[in-house]
N, C-alpha and C. Protein backbone atom coordinates (compact mmCIF):
# COMPACT_ATOMS: atom_id res chain seq x y z
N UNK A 1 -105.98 -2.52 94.43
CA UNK A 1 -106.52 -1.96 95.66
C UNK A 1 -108.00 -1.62 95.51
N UNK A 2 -108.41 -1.17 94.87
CA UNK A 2 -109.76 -0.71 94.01
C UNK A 2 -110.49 -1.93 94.35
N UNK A 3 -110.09 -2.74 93.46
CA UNK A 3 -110.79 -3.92 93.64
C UNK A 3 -111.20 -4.69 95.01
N UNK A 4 -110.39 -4.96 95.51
CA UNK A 4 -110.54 -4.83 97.42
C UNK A 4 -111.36 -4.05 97.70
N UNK A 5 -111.20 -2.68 97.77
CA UNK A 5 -112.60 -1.87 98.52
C UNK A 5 -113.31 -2.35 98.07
N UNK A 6 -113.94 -2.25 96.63
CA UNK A 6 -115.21 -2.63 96.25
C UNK A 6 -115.97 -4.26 96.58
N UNK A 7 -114.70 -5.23 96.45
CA UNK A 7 -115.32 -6.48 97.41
C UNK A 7 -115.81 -6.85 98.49
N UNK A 8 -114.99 -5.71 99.23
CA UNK A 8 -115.71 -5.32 100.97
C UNK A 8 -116.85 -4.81 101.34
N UNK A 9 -116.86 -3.53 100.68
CA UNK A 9 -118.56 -2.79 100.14
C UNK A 9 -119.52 -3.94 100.39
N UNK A 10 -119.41 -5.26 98.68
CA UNK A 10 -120.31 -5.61 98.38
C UNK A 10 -120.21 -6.72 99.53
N UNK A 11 -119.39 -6.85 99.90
CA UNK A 11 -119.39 -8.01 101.71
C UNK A 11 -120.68 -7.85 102.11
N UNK A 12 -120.14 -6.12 102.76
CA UNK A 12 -121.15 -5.60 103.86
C UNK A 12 -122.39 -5.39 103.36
N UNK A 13 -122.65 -5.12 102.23
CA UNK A 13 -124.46 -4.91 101.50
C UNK A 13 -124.77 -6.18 101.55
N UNK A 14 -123.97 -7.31 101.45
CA UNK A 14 -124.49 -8.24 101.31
C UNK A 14 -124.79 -8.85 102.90
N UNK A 15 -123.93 -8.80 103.48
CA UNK A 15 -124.09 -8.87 104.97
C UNK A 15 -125.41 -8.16 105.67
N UNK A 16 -125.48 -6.97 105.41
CA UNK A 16 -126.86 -6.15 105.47
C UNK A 16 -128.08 -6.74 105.12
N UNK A 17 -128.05 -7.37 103.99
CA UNK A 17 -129.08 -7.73 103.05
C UNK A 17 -129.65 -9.06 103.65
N UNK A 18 -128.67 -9.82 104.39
CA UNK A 18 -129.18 -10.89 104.98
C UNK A 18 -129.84 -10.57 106.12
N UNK A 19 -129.02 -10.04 107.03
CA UNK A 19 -129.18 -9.84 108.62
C UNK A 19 -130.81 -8.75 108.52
N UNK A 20 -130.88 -8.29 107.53
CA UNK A 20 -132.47 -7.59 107.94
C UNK A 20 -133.46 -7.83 106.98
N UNK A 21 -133.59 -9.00 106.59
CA UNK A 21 -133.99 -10.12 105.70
C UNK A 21 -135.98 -9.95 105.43
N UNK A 22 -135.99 -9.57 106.57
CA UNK A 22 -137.52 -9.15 107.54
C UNK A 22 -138.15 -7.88 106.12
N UNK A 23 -136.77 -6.77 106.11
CA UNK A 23 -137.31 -5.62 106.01
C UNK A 23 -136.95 -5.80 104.30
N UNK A 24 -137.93 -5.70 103.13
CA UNK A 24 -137.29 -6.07 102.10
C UNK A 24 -137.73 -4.40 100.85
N UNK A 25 -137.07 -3.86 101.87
CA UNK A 25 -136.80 -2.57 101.39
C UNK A 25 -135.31 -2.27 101.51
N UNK A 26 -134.83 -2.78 102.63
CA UNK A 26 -133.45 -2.58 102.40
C UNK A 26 -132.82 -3.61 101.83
N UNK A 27 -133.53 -4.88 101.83
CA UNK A 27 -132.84 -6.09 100.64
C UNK A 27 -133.01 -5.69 99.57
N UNK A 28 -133.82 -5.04 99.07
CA UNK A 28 -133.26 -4.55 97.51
C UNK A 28 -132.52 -3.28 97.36
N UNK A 29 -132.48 -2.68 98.30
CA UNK A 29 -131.94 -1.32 97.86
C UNK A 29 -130.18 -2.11 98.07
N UNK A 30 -130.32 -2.76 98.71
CA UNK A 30 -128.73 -3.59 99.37
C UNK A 30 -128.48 -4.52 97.92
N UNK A 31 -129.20 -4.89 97.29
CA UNK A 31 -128.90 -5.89 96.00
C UNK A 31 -128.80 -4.93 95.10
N UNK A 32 -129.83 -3.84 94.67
CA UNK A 32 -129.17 -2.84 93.96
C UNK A 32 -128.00 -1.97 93.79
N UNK A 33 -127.49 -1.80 95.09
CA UNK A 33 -126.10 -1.11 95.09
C UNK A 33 -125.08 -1.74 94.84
N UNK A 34 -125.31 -3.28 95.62
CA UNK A 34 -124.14 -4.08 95.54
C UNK A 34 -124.17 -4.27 93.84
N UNK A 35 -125.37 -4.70 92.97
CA UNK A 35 -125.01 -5.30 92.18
C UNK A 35 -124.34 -3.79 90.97
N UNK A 36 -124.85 -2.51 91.51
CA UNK A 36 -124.62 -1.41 90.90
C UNK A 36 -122.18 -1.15 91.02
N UNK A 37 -122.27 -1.78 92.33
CA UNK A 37 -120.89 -1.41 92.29
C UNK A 37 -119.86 -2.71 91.55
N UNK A 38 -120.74 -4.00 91.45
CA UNK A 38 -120.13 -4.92 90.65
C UNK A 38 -119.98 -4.58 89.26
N UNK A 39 -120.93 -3.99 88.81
CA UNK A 39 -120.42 -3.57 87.40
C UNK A 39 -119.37 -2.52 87.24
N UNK A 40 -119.68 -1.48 88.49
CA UNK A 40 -118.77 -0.42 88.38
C UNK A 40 -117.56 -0.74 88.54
N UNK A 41 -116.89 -2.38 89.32
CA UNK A 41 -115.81 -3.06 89.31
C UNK A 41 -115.34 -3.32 87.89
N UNK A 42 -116.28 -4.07 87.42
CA UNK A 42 -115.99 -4.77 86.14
C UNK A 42 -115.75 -3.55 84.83
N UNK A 43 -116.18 -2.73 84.97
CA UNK A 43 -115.93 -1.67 84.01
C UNK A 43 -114.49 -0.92 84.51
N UNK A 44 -113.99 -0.83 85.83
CA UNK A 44 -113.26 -0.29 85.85
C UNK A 44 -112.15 -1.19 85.68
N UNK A 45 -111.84 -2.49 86.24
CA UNK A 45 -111.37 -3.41 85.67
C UNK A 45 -110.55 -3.50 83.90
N UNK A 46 -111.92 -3.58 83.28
CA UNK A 46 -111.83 -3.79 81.83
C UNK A 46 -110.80 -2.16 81.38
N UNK A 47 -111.17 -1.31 81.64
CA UNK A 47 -110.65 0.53 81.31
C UNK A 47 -109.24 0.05 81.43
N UNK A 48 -108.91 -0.45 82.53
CA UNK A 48 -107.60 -0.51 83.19
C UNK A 48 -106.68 -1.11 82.18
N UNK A 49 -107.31 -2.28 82.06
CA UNK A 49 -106.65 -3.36 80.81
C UNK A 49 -106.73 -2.63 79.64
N UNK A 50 -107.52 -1.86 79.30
CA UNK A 50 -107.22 -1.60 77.80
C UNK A 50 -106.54 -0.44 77.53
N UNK A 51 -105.95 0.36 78.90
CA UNK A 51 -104.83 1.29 78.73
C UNK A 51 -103.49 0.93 78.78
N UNK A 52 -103.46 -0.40 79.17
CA UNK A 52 -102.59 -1.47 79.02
C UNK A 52 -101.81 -1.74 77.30
């Protein structure tokens, strides 16, 4: 489930990031978060498995 939210998130930043393409203050702050919550996927991911 985790994983889902966080793919949606990075949907919509990424969706954001296009549609105001103009303004490239919010394209990076939109690539920084998104790419900030992909790791926070992948780390939580990996935790998961190794309590496994």
């Amino acid at each position: 489930k985790d994983l889902a939210y966080g793919l949606v998130i990075i949907w919509a930043l990424l969706g954001i990031a296009m549609k105001q393409s103009e303004n490239q203050n919010i394209v990076a702050t939109t690539e920084i978060s998104a790419a900030i919550i992909v790791i926070a996927l992948i780390l939580a991911v990996l935790i998961s498995r190794m309590k496994k």
